[in-house]
Protein backbone atom coordinates (compact mmCIF):
# COMPACT_ATOMS: atom_id res chain seq x y z
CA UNK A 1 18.23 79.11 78.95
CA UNK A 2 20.20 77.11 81.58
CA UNK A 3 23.39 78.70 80.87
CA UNK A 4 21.53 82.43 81.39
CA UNK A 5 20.12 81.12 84.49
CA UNK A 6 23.47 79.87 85.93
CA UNK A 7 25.21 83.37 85.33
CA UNK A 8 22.56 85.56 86.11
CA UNK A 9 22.13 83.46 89.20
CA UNK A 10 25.79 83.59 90.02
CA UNK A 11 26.05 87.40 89.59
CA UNK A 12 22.84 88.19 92.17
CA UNK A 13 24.82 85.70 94.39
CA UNK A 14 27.97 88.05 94.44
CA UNK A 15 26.13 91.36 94.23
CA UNK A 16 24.91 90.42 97.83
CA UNK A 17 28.18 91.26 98.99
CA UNK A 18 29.31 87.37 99.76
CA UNK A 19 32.94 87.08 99.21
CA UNK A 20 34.00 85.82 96.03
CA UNK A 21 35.41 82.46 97.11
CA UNK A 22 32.09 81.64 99.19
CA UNK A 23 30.05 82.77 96.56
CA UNK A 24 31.68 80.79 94.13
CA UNK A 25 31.88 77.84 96.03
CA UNK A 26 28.52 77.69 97.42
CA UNK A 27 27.23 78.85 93.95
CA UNK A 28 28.85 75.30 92.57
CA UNK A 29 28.62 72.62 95.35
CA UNK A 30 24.54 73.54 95.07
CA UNK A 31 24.86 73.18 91.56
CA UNK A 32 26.60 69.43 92.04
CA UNK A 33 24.58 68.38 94.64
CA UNK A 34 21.33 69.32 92.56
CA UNK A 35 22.47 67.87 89.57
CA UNK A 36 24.91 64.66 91.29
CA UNK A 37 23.14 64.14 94.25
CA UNK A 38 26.06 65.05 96.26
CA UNK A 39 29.43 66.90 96.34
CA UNK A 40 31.52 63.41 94.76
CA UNK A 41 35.43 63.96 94.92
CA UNK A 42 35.42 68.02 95.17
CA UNK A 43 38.70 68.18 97.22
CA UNK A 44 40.42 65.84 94.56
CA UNK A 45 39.24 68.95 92.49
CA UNK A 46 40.18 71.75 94.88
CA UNK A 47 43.77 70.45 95.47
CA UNK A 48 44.40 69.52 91.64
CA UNK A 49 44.09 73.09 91.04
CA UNK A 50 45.76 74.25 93.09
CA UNK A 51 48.89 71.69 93.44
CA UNK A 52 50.50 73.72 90.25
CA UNK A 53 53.88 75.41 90.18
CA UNK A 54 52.90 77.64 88.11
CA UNK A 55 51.38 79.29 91.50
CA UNK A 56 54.76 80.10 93.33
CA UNK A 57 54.20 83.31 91.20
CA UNK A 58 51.66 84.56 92.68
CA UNK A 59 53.24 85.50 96.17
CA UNK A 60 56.61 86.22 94.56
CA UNK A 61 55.19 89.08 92.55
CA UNK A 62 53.54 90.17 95.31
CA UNK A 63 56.46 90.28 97.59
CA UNK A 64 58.70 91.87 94.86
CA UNK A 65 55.72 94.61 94.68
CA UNK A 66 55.34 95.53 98.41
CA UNK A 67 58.80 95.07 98.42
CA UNK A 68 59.85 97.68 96.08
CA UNK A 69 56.63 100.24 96.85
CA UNK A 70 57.93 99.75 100.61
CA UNK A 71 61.30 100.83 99.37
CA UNK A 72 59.91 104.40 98.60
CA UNK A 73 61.69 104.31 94.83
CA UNK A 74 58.72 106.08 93.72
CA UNK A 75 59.80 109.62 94.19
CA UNK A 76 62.89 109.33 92.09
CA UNK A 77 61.12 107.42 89.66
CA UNK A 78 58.57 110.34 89.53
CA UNK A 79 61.07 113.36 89.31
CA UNK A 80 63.09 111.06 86.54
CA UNK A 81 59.90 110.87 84.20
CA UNK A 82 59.48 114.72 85.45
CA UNK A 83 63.11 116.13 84.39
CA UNK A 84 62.97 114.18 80.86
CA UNK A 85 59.03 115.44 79.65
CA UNK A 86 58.96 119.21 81.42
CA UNK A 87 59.77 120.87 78.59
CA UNK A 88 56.91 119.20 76.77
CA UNK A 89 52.99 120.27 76.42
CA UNK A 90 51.89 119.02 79.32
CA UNK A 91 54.95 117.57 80.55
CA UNK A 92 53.90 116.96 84.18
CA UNK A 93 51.19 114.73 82.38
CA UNK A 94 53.61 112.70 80.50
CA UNK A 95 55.60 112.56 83.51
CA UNK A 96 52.93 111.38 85.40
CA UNK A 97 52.26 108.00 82.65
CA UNK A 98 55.58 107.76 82.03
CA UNK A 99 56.15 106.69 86.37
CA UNK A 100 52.52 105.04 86.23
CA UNK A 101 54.21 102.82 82.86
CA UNK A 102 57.55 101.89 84.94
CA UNK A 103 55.65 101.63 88.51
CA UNK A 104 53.14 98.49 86.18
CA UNK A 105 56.05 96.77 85.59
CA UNK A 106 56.86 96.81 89.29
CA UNK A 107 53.65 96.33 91.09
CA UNK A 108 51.65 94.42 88.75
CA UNK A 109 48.49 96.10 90.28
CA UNK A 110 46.32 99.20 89.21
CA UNK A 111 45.01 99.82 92.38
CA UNK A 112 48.85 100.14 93.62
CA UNK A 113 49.91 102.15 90.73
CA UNK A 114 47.15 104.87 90.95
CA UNK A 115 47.43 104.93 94.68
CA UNK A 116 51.42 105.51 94.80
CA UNK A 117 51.72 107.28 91.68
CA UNK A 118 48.74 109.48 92.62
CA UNK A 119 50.09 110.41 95.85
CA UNK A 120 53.09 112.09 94.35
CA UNK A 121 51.47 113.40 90.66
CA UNK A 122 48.32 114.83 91.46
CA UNK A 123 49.46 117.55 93.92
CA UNK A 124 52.28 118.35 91.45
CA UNK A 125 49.62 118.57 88.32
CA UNK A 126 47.22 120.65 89.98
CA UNK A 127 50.31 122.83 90.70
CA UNK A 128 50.99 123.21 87.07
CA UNK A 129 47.84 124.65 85.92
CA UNK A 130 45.93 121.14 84.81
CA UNK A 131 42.15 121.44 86.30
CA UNK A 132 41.65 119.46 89.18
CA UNK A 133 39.50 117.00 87.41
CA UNK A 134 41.71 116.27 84.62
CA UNK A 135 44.22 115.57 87.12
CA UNK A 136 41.96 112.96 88.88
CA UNK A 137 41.00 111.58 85.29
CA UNK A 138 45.02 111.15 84.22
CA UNK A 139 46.32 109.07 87.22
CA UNK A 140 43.24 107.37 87.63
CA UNK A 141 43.88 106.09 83.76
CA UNK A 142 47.46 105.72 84.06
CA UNK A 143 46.76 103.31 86.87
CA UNK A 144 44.83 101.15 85.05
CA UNK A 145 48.60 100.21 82.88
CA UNK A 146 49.37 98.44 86.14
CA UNK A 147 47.68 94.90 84.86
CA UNK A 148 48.50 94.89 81.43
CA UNK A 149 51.88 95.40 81.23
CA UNK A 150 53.95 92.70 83.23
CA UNK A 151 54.11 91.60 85.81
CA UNK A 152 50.20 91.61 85.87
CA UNK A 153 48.18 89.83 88.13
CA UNK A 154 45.02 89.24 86.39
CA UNK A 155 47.39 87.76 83.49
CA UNK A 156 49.13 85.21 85.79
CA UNK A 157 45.41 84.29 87.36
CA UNK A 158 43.92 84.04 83.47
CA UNK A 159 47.49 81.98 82.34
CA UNK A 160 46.87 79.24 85.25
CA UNK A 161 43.11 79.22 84.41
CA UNK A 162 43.53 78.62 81.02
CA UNK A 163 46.68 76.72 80.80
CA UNK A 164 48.53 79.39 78.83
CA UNK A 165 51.81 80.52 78.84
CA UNK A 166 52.35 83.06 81.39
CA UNK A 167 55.97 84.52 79.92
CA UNK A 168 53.68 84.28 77.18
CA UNK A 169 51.07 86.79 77.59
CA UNK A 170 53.29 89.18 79.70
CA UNK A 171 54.88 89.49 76.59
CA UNK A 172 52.14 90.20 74.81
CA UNK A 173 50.90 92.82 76.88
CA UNK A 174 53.93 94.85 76.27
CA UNK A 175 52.95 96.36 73.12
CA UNK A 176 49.58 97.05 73.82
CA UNK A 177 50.28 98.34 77.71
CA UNK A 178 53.34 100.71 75.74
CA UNK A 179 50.87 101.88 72.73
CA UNK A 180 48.58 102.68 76.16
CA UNK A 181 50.65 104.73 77.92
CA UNK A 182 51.55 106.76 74.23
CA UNK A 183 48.03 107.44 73.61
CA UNK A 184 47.29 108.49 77.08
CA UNK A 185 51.03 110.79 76.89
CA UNK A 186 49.62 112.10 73.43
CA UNK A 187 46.20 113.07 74.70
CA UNK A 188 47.65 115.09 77.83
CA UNK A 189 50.11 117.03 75.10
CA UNK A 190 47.49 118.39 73.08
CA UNK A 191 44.87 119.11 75.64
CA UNK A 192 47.49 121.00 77.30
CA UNK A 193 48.65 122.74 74.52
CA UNK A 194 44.82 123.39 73.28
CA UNK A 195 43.04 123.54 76.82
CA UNK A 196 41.65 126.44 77.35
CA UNK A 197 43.81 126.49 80.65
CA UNK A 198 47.20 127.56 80.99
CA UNK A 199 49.40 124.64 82.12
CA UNK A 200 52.90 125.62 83.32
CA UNK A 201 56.33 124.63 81.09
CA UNK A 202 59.55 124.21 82.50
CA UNK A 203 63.03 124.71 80.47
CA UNK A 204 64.51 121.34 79.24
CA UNK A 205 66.65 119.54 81.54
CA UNK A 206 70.86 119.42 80.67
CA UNK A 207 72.83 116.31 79.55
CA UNK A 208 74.17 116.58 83.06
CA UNK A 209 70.19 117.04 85.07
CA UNK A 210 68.62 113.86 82.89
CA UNK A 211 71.85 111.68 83.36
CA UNK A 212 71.87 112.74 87.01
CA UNK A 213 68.05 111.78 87.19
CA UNK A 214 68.47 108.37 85.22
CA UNK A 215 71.34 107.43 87.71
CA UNK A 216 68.83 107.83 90.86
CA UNK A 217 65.92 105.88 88.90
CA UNK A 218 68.26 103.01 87.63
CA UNK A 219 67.10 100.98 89.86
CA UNK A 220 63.70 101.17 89.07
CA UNK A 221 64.35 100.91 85.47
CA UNK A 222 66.60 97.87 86.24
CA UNK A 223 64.26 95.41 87.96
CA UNK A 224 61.36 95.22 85.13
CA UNK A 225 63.90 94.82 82.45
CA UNK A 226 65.52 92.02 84.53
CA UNK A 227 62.05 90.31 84.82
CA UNK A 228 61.17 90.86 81.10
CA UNK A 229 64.32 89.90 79.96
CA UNK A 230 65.02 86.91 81.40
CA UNK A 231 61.47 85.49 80.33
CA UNK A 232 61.90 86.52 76.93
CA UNK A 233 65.98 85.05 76.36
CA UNK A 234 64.75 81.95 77.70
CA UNK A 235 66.44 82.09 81.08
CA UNK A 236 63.64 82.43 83.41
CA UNK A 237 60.61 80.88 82.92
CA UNK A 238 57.74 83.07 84.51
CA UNK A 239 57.87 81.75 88.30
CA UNK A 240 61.70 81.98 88.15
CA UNK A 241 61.50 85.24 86.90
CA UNK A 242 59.30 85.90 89.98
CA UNK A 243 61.73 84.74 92.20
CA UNK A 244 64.82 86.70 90.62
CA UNK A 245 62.32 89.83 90.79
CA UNK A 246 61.64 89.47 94.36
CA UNK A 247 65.34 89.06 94.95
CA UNK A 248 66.87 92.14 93.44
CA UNK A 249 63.79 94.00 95.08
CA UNK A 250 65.08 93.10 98.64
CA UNK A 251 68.53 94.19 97.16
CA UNK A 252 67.56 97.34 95.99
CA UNK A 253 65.58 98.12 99.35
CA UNK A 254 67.84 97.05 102.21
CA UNK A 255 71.44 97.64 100.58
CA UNK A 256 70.88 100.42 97.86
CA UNK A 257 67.85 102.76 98.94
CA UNK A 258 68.47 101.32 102.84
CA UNK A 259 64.94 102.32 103.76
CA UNK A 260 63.79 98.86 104.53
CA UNK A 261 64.83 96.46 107.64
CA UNK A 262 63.39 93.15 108.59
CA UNK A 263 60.10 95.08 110.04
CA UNK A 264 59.30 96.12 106.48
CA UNK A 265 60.78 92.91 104.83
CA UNK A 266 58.17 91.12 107.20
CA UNK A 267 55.20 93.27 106.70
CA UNK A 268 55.73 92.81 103.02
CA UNK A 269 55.72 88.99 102.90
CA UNK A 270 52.78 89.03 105.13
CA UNK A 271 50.72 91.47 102.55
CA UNK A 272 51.59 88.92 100.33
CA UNK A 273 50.97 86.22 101.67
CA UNK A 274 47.31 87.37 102.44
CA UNK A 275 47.04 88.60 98.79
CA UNK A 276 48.12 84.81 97.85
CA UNK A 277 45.81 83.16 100.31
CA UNK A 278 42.90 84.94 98.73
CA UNK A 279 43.49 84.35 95.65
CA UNK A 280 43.98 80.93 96.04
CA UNK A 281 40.81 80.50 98.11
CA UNK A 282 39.01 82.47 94.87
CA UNK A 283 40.65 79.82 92.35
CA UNK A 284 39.48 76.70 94.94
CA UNK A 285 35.81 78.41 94.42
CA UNK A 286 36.80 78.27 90.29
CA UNK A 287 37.54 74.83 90.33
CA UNK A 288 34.13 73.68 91.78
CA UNK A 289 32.35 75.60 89.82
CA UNK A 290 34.18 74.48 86.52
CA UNK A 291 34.10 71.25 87.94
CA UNK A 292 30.18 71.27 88.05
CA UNK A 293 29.50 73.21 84.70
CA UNK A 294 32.11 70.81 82.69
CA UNK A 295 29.74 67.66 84.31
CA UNK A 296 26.80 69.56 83.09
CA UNK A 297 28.08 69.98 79.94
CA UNK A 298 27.40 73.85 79.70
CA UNK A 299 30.93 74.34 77.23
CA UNK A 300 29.36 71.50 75.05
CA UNK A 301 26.03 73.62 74.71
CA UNK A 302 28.28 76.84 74.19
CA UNK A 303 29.56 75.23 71.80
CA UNK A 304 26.88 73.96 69.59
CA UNK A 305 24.86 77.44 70.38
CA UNK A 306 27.79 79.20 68.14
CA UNK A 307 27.98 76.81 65.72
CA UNK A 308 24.31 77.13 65.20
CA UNK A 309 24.57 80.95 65.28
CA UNK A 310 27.73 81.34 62.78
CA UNK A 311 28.46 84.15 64.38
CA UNK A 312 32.26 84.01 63.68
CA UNK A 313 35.27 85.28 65.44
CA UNK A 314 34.28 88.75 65.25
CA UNK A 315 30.70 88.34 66.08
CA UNK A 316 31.94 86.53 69.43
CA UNK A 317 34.61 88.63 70.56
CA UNK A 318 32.31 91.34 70.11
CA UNK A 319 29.78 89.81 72.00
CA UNK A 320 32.50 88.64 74.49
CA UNK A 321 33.94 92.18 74.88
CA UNK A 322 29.90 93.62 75.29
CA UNK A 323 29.61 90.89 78.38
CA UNK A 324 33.08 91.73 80.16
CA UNK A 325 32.04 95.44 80.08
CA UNK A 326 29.12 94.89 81.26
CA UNK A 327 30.62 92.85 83.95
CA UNK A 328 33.21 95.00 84.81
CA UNK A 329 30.49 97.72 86.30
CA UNK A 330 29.60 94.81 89.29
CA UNK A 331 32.23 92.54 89.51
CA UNK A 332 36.01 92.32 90.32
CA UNK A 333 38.44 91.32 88.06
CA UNK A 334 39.19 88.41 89.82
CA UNK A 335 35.73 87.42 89.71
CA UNK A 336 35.25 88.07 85.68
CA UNK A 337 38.08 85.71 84.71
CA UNK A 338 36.88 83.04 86.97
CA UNK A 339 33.53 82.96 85.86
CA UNK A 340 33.69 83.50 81.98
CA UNK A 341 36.90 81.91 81.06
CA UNK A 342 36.56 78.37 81.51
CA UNK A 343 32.73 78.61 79.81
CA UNK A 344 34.62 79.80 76.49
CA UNK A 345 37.26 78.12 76.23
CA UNK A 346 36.02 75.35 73.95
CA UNK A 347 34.11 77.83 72.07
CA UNK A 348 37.59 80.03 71.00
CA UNK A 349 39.47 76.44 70.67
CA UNK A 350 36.77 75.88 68.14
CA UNK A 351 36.84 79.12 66.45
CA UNK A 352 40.39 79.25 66.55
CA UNK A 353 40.77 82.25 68.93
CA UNK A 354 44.46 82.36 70.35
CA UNK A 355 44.07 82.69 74.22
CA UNK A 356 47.46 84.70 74.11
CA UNK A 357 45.27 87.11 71.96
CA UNK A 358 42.67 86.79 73.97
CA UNK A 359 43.99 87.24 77.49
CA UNK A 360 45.66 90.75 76.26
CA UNK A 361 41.39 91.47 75.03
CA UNK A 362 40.20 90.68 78.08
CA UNK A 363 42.75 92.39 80.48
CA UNK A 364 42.06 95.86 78.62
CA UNK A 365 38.81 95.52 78.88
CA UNK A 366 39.08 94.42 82.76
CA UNK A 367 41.11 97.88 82.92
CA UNK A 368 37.66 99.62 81.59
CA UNK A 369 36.18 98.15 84.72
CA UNK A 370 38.79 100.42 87.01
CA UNK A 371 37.85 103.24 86.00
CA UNK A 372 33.93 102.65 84.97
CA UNK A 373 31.25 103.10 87.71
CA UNK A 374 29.80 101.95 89.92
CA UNK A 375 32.76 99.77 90.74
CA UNK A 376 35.48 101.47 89.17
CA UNK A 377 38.33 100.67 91.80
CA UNK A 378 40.89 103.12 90.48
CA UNK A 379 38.26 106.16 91.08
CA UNK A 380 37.59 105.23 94.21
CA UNK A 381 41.67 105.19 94.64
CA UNK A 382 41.51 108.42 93.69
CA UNK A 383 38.87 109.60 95.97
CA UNK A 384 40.54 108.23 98.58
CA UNK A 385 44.07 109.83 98.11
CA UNK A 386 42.48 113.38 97.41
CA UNK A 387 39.04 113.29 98.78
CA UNK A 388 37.41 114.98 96.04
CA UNK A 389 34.30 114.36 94.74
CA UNK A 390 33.69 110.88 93.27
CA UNK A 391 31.47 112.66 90.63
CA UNK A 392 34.41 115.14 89.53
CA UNK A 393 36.88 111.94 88.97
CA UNK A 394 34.58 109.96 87.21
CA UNK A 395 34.28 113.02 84.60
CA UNK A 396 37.37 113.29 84.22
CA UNK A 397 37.96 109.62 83.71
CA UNK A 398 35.70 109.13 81.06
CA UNK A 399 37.75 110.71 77.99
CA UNK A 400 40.32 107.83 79.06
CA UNK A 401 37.66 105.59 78.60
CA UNK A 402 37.06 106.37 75.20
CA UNK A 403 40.46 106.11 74.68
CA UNK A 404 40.77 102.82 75.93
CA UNK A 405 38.12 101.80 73.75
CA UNK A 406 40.30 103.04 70.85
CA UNK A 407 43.03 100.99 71.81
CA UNK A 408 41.01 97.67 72.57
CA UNK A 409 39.74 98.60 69.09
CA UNK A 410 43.32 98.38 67.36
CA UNK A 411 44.39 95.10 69.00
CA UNK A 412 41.32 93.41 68.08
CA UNK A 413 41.89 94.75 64.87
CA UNK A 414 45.54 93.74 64.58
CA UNK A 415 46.33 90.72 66.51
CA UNK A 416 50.26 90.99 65.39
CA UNK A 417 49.97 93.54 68.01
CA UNK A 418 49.68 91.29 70.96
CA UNK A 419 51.28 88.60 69.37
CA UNK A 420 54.24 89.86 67.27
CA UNK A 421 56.81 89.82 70.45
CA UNK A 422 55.90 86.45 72.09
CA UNK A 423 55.76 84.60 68.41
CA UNK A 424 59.61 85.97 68.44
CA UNK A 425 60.74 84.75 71.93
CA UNK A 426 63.40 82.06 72.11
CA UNK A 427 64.09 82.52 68.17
C-alpha cells in the first residue's frame, strides 16, 4: 500500500505541471523529512550522483547533435535514402525511414529526428500520392528510432542510473532500432503497393546517380559508424566516443559542408549546455528520491512482494511493460526512467533480468509514449511542422503502434536479439 501511495502521489505531483526536477525533489525531501525528521546529508547525495564521468556524455552528444542538424546534412542525407528506394513500392516511404534510421544515429533524439526529417519528407510524400495522414503517421514513427538506436539519450540517462554499460546498451539497441526501421520500411511497401491510393514510382537510379548520391551523404554515413565503431573495437569507451563524435561533427560542418561559423558553433554548445543542465538538475531530483525510498526500504518490500507472488520473469516484465505504457500517456521519458528504475532494480537482480535486456525493453516502450496520446511528443512534432489536425496524425500513428508492439513482442521473446552484438564486443 505504501509503495502505491508513493507513486500515485508522485505522478499527481507532476501532472500539476511542476517541473520534473522540483517535483522530484520536493516529492523526496518531504518524504525524508517525514520519515528522518529532516533532510540529513542530501547534498553528499546530490553531488555523488552527479560527480560521475560517465556524464561528460551527456553534453557531448548533444553538441555533436546540434552540431551536425546545424550543419544542414539532412537534405543530402534525405535525397541519398530517396535515389536508392524510388524504384520501390512506396519508395519515398522507405526513403523517408531509411534518413529517420541514419539521422538516430546522429541526433540521439526523436523529437529532433521527426522534426528535421519531417520537414523535408512529408511535403515530398504527400507529393507522391501517400494520403496526408499516412504521411503524418510514417515520420511521426520513424522519429521515434531516434532513442533506440545510438547515440540515445534516454539510454545514456538509464546506463548512469543503473550503473550499466553505456557502449553496452547502444549496442544493443542496434538490432532492435535496425529490425524497427525494416518493419516500418516493409509496412510502407505493401500499403503502397495494396493502398487503395495510387502512390507515384520513379525509375531506378544508375551506378553513376546512387554513387554520386552516396558521395554527398558520406559524411553522414561516416560519423555514426565512427561512434559505433570505436565503442564496439574497444577504442572508445562511450564518453570518448562522445567526444570523437562531437569532433568530426565540427569537422564536417565548418570545413566540409562550410555552413557553420563560430555563431552556429556557439549557439550549438549553448543548446547543449541547457539540455545538460536540465538533465542534470532532473538526475539531482533522482538521487533524493532514491535516496529516501532506499532508507525506507521500498526495493526490500518490492522485493519480498514478488517473491511472495512467484510471478516470474515473464509475469514481471509484463507487468513492467503494462506500467511504462501506462506511464508513457502522462509522463516524459525522462521522468519514467527516474522514477521506476531504481524501485526495480533489486527485484530484476533477483530474478535475474539483464538490465542490458532490459534497458533496450524499456526504451521501445518509452518510444510508444511518442507517439501515444495525450502526450505523445512526436505527434505534437508533427502538428507543429504541418499544422494539421492533431486528430488526423494520431490516426495515422496508431498502425505504427501496433507495430511497435510487434517488435517489443520479439525482443522480449528473444533476448539474443538485444544481446547477441554486445555479448560479442571486444572478442
Amino acid at each position: 500500500m505504501t509503495i502505491a501511495l508513493i507513486l500515485v502521489g508522485l505522478v499527481l505531483l507532476l501532472f500539476t505541471g511542476l517541473p520534473i526536477f522540483a517535483g522530484l525533489t520536493l516529492f523526496g525531501g518531504a518524504l525524508l523529512v517525514a520519515t528522518q525528521g529532516g533532510l540529513g546529508s542530501i547534498t553528499e547525495v546530490i553531488f555523488g550522483e552527479l560527480n560521475r564521468y560517465l556524464l561528460v556524455a551527456i553534453p557531448l552528444f548533444a553538441f555533436m547533435a546540434h552540431v551536425m542538424i546545424r550543419s544542414r546534412i539532412v537534405d543530402d542525407l534525405y535525397n541519398t535514402a530517396y535515389t536508392l528506394t524510388r524504384h520501390l513500392p512506396g519508395g519515398v516511404g522507405i526513403a523517408t525511414i531509411a534518413a529517420c534510421t541514419v539521422f538516430a544515429a546522429i541526433s540521439g533524439s526523436s523529437v529532433a529526428t521527426a522534426l528535421t526529417i519531417g520537414s523535408v519528407a512529408i511535403p515530398q510524400m504527400i507529393r507522391f500520392g501517400y494520403e496526408p495522414k499516412a504521411a503524418y503517421g510514417l515520420v511521426a514513427a520513424g522519429g521515434t528510432l531516434g532513442i533506440l538506436i545510438p547515440p540515445s539519450g534516454p539510454m545514456v540517462l538509464y546506463g548512469v542510473v543503473s550503473d550499466t554499460s553505456i557502449g553496452g546498451l547502444f549496442m544493443a539497441g542496434l538490432v532492435p532500432g535496425l529490425l524497427m526501421a525494416a518493419i516500418f520500411a516493409a509496412f510502407s511497401m505493401v500499403t503502397a503497393a495494396l493502398g487503395p491510393g495510387a502512390v507515384r514510382r520513379e525509375p531506378r537510379a544508375s551506378w553513376r546517380e546512387a554513387l554520386a548520391a552516396l558521395r554527398k551523404s558520406v559524411w553522414a554515413l561516416t560519423l555514426p559508424a565512427l561512434v559505433l565503431g570505436g565503442m564496439y573495437a574497444g577504442v572508445f569507451t562511450a564518453t570518448e566516443a562522445a567526444g570523437a563524435g562531437a569532433a568530426l561533427a565540427l569537422v564536417v560542418g565548418v570545413i566540409v559542408y562550410r555552413t557553420i561559423g563560430l555563431r552556429e558553433i556557439w549557439g550549438s554548445a549553448l543548446d547543449a549546455s541547457r539540455t545538460s543542465a536540465m538533465l542534470f538538475m532532473i538526475l539531482a531530483g533522482a538521487s533524493v528520491l532514491g535516496f529516501v525510498l532506499t532508507k525506507m526500504r521500498i526495493p526490500h518490500q518490492i522485493v519480498q512482494l514478488v517473491v511472495e507472488m512467484d510471478v516470474g520473469v515473464l509475469g514481471f516484465l509484463l507487468a513492467m511493460m503494462a506500467l511504462l505504457f501506462v506511464l508513457g500517456m502522462f509522463l516524459e521519458s525522462i521522468a519514467i526512467i527516474l522514477i521506476t528504475t531504481p524501485v526495480i532494480l533489486p527485484v530484476m537482480a533477483h530474478l535475474g533480468i539483464h538490465p542490458i535486456w532490459y534497458g533496450v525493453l524499456l526504451v521501445i516502450n518509452l518510444e510508444l509514449a511518442m507517439i501515444t496520446p495525450p502526450v505523445g511528443m512526436n505527434l505534437f512534432t508533427i502538428k507543429a511542422v504541418t499544422k494539421a489536425p492533431i486528430g488526423l496524425i494520431i490516426r495515422g500513428s496508431f498502425p505504427y503502434v501496433i507495430l511497435i508492439f510487434v517488435c517489443l513482442a520479439m525482443v522480449m521473446a528473444w533476448p539474443p536479439l538485444a544481446l547477441w552484438l554486445p555479448g560479442t564486443m571486444f572478442k
